[in-house]
Protein backbone atom coordinates (compact mmCIF):
# COMPACT_ATOMS: atom_id res chain seq x y z
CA UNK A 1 -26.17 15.39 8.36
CA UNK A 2 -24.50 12.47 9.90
CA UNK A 3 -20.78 11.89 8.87
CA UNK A 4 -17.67 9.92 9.47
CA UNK A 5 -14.26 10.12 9.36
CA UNK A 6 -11.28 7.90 7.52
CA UNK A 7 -7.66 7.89 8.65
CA UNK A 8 -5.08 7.02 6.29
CA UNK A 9 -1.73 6.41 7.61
CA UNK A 10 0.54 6.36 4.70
CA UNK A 11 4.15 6.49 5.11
CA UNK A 12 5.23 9.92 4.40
CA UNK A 13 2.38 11.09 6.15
CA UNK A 14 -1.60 10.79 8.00
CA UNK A 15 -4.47 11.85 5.85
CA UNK A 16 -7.97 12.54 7.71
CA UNK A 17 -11.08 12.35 5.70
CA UNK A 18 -15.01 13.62 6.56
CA UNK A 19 -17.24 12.18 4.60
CA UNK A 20 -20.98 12.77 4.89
CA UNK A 21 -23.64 10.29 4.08
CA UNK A 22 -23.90 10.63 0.35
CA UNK A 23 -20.01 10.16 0.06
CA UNK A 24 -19.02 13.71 -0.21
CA UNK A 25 -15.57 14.48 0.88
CA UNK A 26 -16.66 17.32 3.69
CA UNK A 27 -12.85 18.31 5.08
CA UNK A 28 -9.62 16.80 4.80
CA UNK A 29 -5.82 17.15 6.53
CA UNK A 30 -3.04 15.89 6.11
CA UNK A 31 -0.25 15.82 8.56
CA UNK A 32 3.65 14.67 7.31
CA UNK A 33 6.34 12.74 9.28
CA UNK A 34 9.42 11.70 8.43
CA UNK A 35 11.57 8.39 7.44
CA UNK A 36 14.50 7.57 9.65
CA UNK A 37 16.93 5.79 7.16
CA UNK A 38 20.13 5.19 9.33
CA UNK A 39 22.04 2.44 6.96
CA UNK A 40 21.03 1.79 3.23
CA UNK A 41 18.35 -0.79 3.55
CA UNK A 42 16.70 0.53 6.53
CA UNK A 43 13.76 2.06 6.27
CA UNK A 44 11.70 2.94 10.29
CA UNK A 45 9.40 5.43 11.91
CA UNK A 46 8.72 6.67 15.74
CA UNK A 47 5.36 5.34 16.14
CA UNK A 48 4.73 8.72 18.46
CA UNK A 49 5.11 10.57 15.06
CA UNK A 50 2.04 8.72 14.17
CA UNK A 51 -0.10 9.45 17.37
CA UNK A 52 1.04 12.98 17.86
CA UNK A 53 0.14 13.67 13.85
CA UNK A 54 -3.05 12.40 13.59
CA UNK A 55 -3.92 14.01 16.56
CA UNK A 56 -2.78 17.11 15.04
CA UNK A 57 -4.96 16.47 12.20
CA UNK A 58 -8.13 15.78 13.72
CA UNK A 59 -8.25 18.20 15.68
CA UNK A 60 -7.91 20.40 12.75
CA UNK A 61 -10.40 18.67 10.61
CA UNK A 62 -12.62 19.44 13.48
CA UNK A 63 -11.77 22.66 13.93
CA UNK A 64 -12.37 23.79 10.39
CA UNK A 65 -15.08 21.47 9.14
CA UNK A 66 -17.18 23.25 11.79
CA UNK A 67 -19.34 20.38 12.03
CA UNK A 68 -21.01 19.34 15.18
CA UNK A 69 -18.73 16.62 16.72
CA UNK A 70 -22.26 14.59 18.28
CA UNK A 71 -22.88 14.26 13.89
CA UNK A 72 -19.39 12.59 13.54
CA UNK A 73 -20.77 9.17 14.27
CA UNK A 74 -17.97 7.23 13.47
CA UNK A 75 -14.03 6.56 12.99
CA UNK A 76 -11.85 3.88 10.70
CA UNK A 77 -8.28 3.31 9.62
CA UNK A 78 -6.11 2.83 6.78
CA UNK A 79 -2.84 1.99 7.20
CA UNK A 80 0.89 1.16 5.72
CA UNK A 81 1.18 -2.54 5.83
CA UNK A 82 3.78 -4.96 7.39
CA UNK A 83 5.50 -2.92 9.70
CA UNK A 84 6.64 -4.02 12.84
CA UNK A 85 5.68 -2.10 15.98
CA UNK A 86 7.03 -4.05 19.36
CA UNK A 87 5.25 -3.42 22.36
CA UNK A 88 6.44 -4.17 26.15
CA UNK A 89 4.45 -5.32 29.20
CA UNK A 90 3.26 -1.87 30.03
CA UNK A 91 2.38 -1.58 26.29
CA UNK A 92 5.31 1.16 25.58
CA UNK A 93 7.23 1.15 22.62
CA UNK A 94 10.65 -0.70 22.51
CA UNK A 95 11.91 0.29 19.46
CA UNK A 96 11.10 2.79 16.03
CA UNK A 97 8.73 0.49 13.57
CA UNK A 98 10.47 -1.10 11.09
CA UNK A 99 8.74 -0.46 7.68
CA UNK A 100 7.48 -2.50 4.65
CA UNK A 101 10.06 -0.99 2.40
CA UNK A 102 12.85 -2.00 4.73
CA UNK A 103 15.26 -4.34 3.43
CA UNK A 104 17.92 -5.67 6.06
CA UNK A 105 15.85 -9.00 6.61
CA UNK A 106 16.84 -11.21 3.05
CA UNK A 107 18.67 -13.72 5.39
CA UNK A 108 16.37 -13.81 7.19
CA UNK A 109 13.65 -14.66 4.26
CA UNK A 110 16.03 -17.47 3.26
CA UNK A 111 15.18 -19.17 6.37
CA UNK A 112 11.99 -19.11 6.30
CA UNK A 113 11.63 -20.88 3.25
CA UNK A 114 14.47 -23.14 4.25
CA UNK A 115 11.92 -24.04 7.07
CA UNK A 116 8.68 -23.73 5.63
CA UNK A 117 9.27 -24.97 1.67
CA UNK A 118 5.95 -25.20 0.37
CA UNK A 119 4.15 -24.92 3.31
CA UNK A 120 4.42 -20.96 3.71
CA UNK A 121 2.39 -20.80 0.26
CA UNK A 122 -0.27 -23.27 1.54
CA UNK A 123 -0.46 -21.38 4.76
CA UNK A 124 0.09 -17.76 3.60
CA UNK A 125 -0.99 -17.52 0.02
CA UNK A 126 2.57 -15.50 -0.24
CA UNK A 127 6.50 -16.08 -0.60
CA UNK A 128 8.81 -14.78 1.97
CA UNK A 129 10.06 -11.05 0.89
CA UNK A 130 11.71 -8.45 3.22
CA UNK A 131 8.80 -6.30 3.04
CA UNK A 132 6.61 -8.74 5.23
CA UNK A 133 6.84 -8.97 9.10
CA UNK A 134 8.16 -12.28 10.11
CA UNK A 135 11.07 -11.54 8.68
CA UNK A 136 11.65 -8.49 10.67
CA UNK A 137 10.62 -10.22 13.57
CA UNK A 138 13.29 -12.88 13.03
CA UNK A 139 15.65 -10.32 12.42
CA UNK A 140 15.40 -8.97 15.77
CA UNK A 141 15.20 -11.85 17.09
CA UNK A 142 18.59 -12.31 15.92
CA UNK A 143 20.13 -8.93 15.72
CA UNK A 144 17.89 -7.41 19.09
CA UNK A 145 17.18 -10.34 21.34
CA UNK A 146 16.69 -8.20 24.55
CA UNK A 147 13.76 -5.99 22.57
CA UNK A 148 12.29 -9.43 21.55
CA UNK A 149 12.51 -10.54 24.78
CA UNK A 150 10.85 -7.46 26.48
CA UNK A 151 7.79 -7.75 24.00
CA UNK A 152 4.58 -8.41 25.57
CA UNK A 153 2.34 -7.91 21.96
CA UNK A 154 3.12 -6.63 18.26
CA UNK A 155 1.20 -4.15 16.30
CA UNK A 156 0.96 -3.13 12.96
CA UNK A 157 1.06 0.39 12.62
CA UNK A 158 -2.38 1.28 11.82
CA UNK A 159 -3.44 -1.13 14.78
CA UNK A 160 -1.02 0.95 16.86
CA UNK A 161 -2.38 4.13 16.19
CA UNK A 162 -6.04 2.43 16.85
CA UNK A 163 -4.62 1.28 20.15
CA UNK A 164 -3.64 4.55 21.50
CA UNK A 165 -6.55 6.31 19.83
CA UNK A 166 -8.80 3.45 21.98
CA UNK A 167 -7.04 2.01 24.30
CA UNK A 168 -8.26 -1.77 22.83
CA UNK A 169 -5.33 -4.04 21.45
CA UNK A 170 -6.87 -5.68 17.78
CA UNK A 171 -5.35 -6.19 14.24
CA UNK A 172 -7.70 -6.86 11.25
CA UNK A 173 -7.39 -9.74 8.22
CA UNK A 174 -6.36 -7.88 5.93
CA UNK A 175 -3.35 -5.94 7.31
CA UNK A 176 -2.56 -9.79 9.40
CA UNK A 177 -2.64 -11.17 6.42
CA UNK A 178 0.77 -9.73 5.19
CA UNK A 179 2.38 -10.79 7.95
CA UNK A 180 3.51 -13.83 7.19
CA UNK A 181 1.86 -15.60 10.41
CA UNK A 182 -1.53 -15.66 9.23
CA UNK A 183 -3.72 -18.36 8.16
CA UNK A 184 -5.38 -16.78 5.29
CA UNK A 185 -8.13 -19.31 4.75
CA UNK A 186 -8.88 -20.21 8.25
CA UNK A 187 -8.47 -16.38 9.29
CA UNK A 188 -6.26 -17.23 12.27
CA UNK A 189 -2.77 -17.20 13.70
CA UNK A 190 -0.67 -19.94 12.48
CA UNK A 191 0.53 -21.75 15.41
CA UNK A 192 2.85 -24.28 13.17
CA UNK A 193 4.74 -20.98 11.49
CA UNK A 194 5.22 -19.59 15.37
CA UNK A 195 6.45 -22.84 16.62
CA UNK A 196 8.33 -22.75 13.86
CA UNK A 197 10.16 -19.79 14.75
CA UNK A 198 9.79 -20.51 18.65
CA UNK A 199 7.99 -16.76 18.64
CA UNK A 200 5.49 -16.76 21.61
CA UNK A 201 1.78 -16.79 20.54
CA UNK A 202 0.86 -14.50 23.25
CA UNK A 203 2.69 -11.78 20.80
CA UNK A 204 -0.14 -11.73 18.41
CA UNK A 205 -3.03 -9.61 18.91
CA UNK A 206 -6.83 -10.57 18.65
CA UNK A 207 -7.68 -10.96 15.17
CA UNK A 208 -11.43 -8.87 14.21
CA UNK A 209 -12.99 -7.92 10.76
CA UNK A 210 -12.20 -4.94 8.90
CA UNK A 211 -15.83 -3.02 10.33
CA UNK A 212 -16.14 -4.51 13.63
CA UNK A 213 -16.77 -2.05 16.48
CA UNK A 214 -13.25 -1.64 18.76
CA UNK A 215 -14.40 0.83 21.42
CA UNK A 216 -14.44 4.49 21.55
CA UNK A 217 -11.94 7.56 21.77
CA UNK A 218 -10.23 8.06 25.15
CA UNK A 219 -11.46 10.70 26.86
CA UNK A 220 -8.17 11.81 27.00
CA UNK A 221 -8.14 11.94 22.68
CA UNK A 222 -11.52 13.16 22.47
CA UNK A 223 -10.38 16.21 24.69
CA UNK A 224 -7.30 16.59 22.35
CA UNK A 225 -9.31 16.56 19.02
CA UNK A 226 -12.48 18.31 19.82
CA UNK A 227 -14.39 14.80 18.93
CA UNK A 228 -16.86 13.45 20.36
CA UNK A 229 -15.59 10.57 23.35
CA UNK A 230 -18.97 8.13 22.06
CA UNK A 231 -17.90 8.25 18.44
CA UNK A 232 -17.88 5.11 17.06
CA UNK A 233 -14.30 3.53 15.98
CA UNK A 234 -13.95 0.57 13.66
CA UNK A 235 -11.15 -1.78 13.20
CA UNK A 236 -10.34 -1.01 9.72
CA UNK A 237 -7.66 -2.49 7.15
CA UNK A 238 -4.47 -2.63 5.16
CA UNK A 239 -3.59 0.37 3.05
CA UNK A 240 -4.13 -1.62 -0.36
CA UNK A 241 -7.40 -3.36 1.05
CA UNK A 242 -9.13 0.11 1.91
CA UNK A 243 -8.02 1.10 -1.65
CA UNK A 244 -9.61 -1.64 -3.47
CA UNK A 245 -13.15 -0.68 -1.43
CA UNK A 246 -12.53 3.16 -1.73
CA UNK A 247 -11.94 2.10 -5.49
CA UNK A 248 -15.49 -0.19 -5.94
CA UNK A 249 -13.06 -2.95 -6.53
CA UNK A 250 -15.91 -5.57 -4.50
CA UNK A 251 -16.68 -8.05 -7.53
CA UNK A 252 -15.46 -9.93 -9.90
CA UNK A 253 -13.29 -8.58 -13.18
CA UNK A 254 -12.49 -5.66 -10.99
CA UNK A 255 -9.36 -4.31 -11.38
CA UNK A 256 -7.20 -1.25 -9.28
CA UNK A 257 -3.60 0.32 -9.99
CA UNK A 258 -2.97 2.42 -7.51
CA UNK A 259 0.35 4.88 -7.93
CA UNK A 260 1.54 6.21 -4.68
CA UNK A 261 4.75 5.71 -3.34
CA UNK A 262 4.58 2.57 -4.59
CA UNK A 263 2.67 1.17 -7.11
CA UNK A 264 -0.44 -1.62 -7.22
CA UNK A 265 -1.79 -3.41 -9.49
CA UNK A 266 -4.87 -5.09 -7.67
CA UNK A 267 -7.61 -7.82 -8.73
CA UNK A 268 -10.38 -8.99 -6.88
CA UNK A 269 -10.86 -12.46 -5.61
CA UNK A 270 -13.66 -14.22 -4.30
CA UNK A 271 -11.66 -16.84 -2.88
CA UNK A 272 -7.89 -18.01 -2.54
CA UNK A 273 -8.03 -21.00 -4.77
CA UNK A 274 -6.01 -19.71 -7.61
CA UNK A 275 -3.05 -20.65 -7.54
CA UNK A 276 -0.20 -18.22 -8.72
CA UNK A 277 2.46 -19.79 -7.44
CA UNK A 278 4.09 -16.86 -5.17
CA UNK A 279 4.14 -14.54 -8.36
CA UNK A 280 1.68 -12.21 -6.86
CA UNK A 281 0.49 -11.74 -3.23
CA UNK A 282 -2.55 -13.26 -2.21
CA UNK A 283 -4.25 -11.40 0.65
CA UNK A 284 -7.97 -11.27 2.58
CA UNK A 285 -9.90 -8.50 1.51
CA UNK A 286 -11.61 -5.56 3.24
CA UNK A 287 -14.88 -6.90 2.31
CA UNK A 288 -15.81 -10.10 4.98
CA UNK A 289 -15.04 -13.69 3.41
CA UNK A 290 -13.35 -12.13 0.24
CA UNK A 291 -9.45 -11.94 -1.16
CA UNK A 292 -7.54 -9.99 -3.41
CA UNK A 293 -4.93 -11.23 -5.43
CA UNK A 294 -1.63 -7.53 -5.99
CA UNK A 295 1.42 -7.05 -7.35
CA UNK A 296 3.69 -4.49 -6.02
CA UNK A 297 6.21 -2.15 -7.55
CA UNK A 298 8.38 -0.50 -4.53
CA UNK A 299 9.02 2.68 -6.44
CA UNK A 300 6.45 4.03 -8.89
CA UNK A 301 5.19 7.56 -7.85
CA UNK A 302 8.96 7.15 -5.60
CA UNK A 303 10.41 7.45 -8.51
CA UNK A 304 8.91 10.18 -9.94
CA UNK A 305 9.52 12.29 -6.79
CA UNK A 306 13.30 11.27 -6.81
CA UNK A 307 13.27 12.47 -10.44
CA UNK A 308 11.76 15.75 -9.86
CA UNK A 309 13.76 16.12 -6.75
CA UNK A 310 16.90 15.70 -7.68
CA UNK A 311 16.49 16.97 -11.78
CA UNK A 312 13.38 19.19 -11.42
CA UNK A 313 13.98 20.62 -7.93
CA UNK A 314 11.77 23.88 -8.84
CA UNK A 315 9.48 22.62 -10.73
CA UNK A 316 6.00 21.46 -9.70
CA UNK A 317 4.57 17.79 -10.34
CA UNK A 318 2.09 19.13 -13.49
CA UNK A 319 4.64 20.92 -15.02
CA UNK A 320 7.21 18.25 -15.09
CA UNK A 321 4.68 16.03 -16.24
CA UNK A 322 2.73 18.14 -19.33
CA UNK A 323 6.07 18.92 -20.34
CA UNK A 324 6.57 14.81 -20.40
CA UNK A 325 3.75 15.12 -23.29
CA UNK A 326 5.96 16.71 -25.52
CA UNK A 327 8.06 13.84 -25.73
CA UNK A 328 7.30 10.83 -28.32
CA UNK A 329 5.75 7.55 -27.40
CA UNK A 330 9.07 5.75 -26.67
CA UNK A 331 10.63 8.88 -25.34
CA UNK A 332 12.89 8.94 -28.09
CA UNK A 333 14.22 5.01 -27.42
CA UNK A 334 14.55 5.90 -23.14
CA UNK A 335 13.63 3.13 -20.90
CA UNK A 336 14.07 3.77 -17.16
CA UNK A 337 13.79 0.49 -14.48
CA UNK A 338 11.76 1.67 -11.51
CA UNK A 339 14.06 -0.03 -9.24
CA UNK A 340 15.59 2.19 -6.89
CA UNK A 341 14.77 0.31 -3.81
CA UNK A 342 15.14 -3.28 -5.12
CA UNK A 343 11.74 -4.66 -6.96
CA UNK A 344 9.06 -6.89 -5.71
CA UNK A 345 6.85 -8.04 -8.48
CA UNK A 346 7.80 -9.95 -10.58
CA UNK A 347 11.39 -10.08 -9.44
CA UNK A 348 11.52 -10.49 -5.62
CA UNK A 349 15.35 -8.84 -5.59
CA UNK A 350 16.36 -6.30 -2.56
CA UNK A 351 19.46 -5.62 -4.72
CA UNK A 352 18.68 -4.86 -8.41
CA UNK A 353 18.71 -1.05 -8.81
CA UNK A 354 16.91 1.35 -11.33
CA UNK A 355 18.50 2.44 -14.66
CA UNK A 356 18.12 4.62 -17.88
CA UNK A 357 18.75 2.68 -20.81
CA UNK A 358 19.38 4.14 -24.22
CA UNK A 359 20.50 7.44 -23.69
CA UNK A 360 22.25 9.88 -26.17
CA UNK A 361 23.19 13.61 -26.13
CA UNK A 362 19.84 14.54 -27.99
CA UNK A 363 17.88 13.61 -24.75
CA UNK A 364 15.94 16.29 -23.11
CA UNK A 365 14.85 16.18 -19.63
CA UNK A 366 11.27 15.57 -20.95
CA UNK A 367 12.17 12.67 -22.56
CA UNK A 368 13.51 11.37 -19.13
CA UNK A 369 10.31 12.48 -17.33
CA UNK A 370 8.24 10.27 -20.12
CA UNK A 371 10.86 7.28 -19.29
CA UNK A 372 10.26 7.40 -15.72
CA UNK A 373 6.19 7.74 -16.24
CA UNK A 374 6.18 4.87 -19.14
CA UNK A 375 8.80 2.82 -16.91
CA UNK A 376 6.70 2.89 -13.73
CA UNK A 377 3.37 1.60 -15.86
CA UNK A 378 5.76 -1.03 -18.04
CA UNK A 379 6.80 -2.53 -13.87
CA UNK A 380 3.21 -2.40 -12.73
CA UNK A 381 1.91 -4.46 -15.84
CA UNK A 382 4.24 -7.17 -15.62
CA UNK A 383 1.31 -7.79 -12.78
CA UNK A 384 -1.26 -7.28 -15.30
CA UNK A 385 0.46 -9.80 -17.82
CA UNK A 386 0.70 -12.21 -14.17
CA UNK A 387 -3.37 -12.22 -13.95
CA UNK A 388 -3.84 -12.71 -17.68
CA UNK A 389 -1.84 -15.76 -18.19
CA UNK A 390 -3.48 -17.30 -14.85
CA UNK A 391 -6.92 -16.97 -16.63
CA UNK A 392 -8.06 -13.33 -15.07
CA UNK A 393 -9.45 -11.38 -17.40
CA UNK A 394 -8.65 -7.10 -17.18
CA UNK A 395 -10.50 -4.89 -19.24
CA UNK A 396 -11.37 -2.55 -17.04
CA UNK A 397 -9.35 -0.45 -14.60
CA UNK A 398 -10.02 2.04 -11.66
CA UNK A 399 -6.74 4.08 -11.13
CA UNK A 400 -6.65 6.19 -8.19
CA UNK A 401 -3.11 7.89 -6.12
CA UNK A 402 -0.36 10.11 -8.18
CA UNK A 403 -0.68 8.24 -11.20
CA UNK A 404 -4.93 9.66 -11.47
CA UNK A 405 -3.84 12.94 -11.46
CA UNK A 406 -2.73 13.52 -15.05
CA UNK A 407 -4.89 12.70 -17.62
CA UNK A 408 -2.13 12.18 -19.70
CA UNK A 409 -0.13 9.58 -17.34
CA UNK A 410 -3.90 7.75 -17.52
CA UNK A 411 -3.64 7.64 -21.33
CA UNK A 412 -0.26 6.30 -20.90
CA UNK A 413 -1.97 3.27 -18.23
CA UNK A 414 -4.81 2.21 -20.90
CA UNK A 415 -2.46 2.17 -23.97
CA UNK A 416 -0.14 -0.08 -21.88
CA UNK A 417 -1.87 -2.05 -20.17
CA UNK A 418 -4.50 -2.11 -23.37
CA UNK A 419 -7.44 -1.69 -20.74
CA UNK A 420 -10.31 0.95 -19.91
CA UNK A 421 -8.63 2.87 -17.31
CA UNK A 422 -11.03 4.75 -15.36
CA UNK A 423 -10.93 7.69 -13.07
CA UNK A 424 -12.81 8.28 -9.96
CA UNK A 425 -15.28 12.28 -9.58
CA UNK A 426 -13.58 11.45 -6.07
CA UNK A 427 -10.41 9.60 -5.81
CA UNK A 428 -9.43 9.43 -1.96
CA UNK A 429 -8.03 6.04 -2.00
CA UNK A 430 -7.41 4.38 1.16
CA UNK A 431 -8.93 6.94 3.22
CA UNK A 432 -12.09 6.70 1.41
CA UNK A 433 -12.42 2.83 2.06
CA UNK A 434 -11.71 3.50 5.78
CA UNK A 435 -14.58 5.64 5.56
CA UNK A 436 -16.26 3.50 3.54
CA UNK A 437 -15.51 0.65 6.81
CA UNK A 438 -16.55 3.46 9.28
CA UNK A 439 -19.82 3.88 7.00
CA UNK A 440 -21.28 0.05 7.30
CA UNK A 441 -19.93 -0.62 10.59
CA UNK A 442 -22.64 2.11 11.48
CA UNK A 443 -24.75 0.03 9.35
CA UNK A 444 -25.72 3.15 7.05
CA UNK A 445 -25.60 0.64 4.23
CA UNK A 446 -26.32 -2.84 4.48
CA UNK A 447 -22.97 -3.71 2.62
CA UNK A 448 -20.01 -2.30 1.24
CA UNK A 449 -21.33 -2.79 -1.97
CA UNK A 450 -24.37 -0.95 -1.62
CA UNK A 451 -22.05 1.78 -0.12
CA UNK A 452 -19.95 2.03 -2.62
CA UNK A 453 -22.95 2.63 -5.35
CA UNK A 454 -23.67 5.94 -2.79
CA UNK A 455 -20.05 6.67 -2.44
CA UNK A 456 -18.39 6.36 -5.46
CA UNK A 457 -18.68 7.99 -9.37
CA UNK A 458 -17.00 7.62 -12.57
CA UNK A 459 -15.58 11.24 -13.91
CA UNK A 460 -13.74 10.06 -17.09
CA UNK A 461 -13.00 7.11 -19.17
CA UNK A 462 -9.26 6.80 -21.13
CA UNK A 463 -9.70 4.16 -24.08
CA UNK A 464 -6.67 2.50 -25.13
CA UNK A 465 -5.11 3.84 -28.28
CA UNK A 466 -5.39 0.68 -30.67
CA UNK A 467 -1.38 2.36 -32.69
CA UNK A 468 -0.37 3.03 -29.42
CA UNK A 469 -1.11 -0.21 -28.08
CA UNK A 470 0.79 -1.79 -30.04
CA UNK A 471 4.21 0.46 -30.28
CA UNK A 472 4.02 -0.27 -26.73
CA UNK A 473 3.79 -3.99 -26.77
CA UNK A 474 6.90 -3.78 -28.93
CA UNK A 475 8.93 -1.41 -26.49
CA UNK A 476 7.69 -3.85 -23.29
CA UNK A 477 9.44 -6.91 -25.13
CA UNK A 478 12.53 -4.62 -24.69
CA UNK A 479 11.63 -3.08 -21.42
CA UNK A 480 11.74 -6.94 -19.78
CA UNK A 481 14.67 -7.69 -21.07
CA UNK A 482 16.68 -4.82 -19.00
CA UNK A 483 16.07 -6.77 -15.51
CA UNK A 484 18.05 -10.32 -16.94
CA UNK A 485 20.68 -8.00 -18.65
CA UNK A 486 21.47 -6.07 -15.99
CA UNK A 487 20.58 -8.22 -12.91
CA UNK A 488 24.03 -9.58 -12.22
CA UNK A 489 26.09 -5.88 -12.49
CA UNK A 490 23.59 -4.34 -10.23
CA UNK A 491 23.91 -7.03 -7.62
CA UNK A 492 28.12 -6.60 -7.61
CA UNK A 493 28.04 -2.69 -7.53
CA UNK A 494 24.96 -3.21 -4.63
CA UNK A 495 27.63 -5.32 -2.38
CA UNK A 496 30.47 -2.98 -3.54
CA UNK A 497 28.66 -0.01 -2.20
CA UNK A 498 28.23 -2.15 1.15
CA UNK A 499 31.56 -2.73 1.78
């Protein structure tokens, strides 16, 4: 049987997927890297940690998948979004990628609505947050003006790792389309933002779709990984884009929350006409000539980890969370803010910072486990209540990452968000949508859609708890109220800390 293979570069670590013809999840590896964190704020990688893993990992999957490497017909990506990788004239690296959860660049988002006004959301379908690229490339324009100068091209990192995989120089729409440079309509560089910014337009790489053909391993790879050098590899997309397709989300009234380091709350789009005023990103879709409209929380399943990390240090992940179960709805009047890295939907703010609210000496550490689950779900549906006050309707909901894990957590989703939360027989996420790229790029299917009715199953359905529904619209009044209340304290204690 003929198969292909999805790479998902996340940010903790590469995930390698081979998937067979009917969709069935063959082998998988997954490699780990580290976060280089050298002043609170910054958040960057070694691009070689990249490379050198997912080498690692392929040549593992092909090792013990034990599957004729001539059968693996073809190869596509998944990949963090927004991070910066500068490349000189001899295509080397100049410096460690900056990261989308890096947050040194909010002068630098200033000015670019100081410059732009309205024109960035006409252009860009998105406000400017430190997450996005521009505004790291501005800040070393500023801060690193001799690496600037030395850059020939810039990569995001998924394009990176396709470039030394390949040897061909590309990015995609969807994972351009959170740069901040891109004309999301037109599908092209802006040349007024560059000017703008007197950034060279030789910088920015060709722009292809999501499943166009870019070339073929290097020899030199193919040696390395046991593949096969004529295998097939296809440009792929942005982490949340190869989600939404791994997910079925391909149609109207489709909806995705997605709980992995961060969180996602993700709607289909089949164009970019509604307007939503910066509240929620805007982006192009996986699928050709189609958009998704996501709000972001920067630490959901984060959060959880910190918790269990630094409370729960020998417990596992399922027993921290079934114990969660023995706490009330509520957790005995505990809210916890997910905002331990600043917040990006609906707030925008690098410097507010997470809390517990409520506590008293009768708290158990289950209760605090049920805070931090209920609080991550109670940031991701102020998304949710976004789309249904612009007109989107969301009934139905295919959650996939940490937060799919636990039937109980997925309870917790449809009673909040009042929704049919549904999980996948095989939730792979992004990795499964870059397979899903690989897949019609070969042109097994005639469209993702028809792919995805192959590919992808239903195992269970969570119904929203009509009681439950409702104690929770009552604790969510309280929940939003936390953010305004504590907004100002957090920002004097954040600039106190950086003195």
């Amino acid at each position: 049987m003929k198969h292909v293979i999805g790479v998902d570069l996340g940010t903790s670590s590469v995930k390698v997927l081979l998937v067979d013809q009917t969709g069935k999840v063959v082998h998988s590896v997954s490699k780990e890297y580290p976060l280089i964190q050298p002043k609170p704020g910054y958040s960057e990688q070694n691009p070689e940690e990249w490379v050198e893993k997912t080498i690692q990992a392929l040549k593992q999957l092909a090792d013990e998948a034990k599957v004729n490497p001539g059968d693996i017909e073809g190869l596509s990506f998944s990949g963090q979004m927004h991070g910066l990788v500068l490349l000189d004239e001899h295509h080397k690296v100049i410096r460690n990628a900056i990261l989308w959860n890096d947050t040194r660049t909010t002068a630098q988002c200033k000015k670019i609505e100081q410059l732009l006004g309205e024109k960035l959301l006409h252009v860009t379908k998105n406000p400017a947050l430190e997450g996005f690229t521009l505004p790291k490339l501005l800040w070393v324009q500023e801060h690193e003006p001799e690496h600037l100068a030395k850059t020939k091209v810039f990569l995001l990192p998924k394009d990176y790792l396709r470039f030394r995989l390949t040897g061909g120089l590309h990015a995609e729409y969807s994972d351009a389309a959170g740069t901040l440079l891109m004309d999301i309509e037109n599908k092209s560089w802006s040349m007024d933002i560059l000017s703008t910014f007197k950034l060279p337009a030789a910088i920015c790489p060709p722009l292809v779709e999501p499943d166009d053909f870019t070339g073929t391993l290097l020899p030199e790879i193919a040696d390395a990984t046991g593949l096969s050098a004529d295998i097939k590899v296809f440009a792929g997309g942005a982490d949340n884009a190869c989600g939404a397709i791994g997910a079925g989300i391909l149609s109207d009234g489709q909806a995705l929350c997605s709980i992995g380091t961060s969180g996602v709350f993700l709607s289909y789009e089949k164009d970019s006409s509604r307007d939503y005023g910066g509240k929620v990103h805007v982006f192009n879709h996986g699928q050709t000539d189609s958009y998704y409209s996501m709000g972001v929380t920067l630490s959901a399943g984060h959060s959880l980890t910190w918790f269990k990390n630094t409370f729960a240090e020998h417990e596992s992940f399922d027993q921290l969370v079934e114990a969660a179960a023995l706490s009330p709805l509520g957790a005995n009047g505990l809210l916890f803010t997910p905002f331990l890295a600043g917040e990006r939907t609906p707030y925008a703010d690098a410097k507010i910072r997470g809390t517990f609210t409520g506590m008293d000496s009768a708290h158990q550490k289950h209760d605090f486990t049920r805070s931090v689950l209920e609080g991550i779900v109670f940031s991701i549906h102020e998304t949710v209540e976004i789309f249904r006050s612009n007109g989107k309707e969301v009934d139905t909901v295919i959650s996939i990452g940490g937060g799919a894990k636990s039937d109980f957590w997925l309870q917790i989703q449809a009673d909040i968000f009042n929704a049919k939360v549904m999980k996948l027989t095989s939730e792979q996420g992004p990795g499964m949508g870059a397979a899903m790229l690989a897949a019609t790029g070969l042109e097994w299917f005639p469209s993702l859609q028809s792919c995805a009715e192959v590919f992808l199953s239903t195992a269970c359905v969570f119904e929203p708890i009509p009681e439950n529904v409702e104690r929770y619209k009552e604790l969510y009044q309280i929940y939003k109220e936390v953010y305004p209340q504590t907004a100002a304290i957090n920002h004097r204690l954040f600039e106190f800390k950086e003195k």
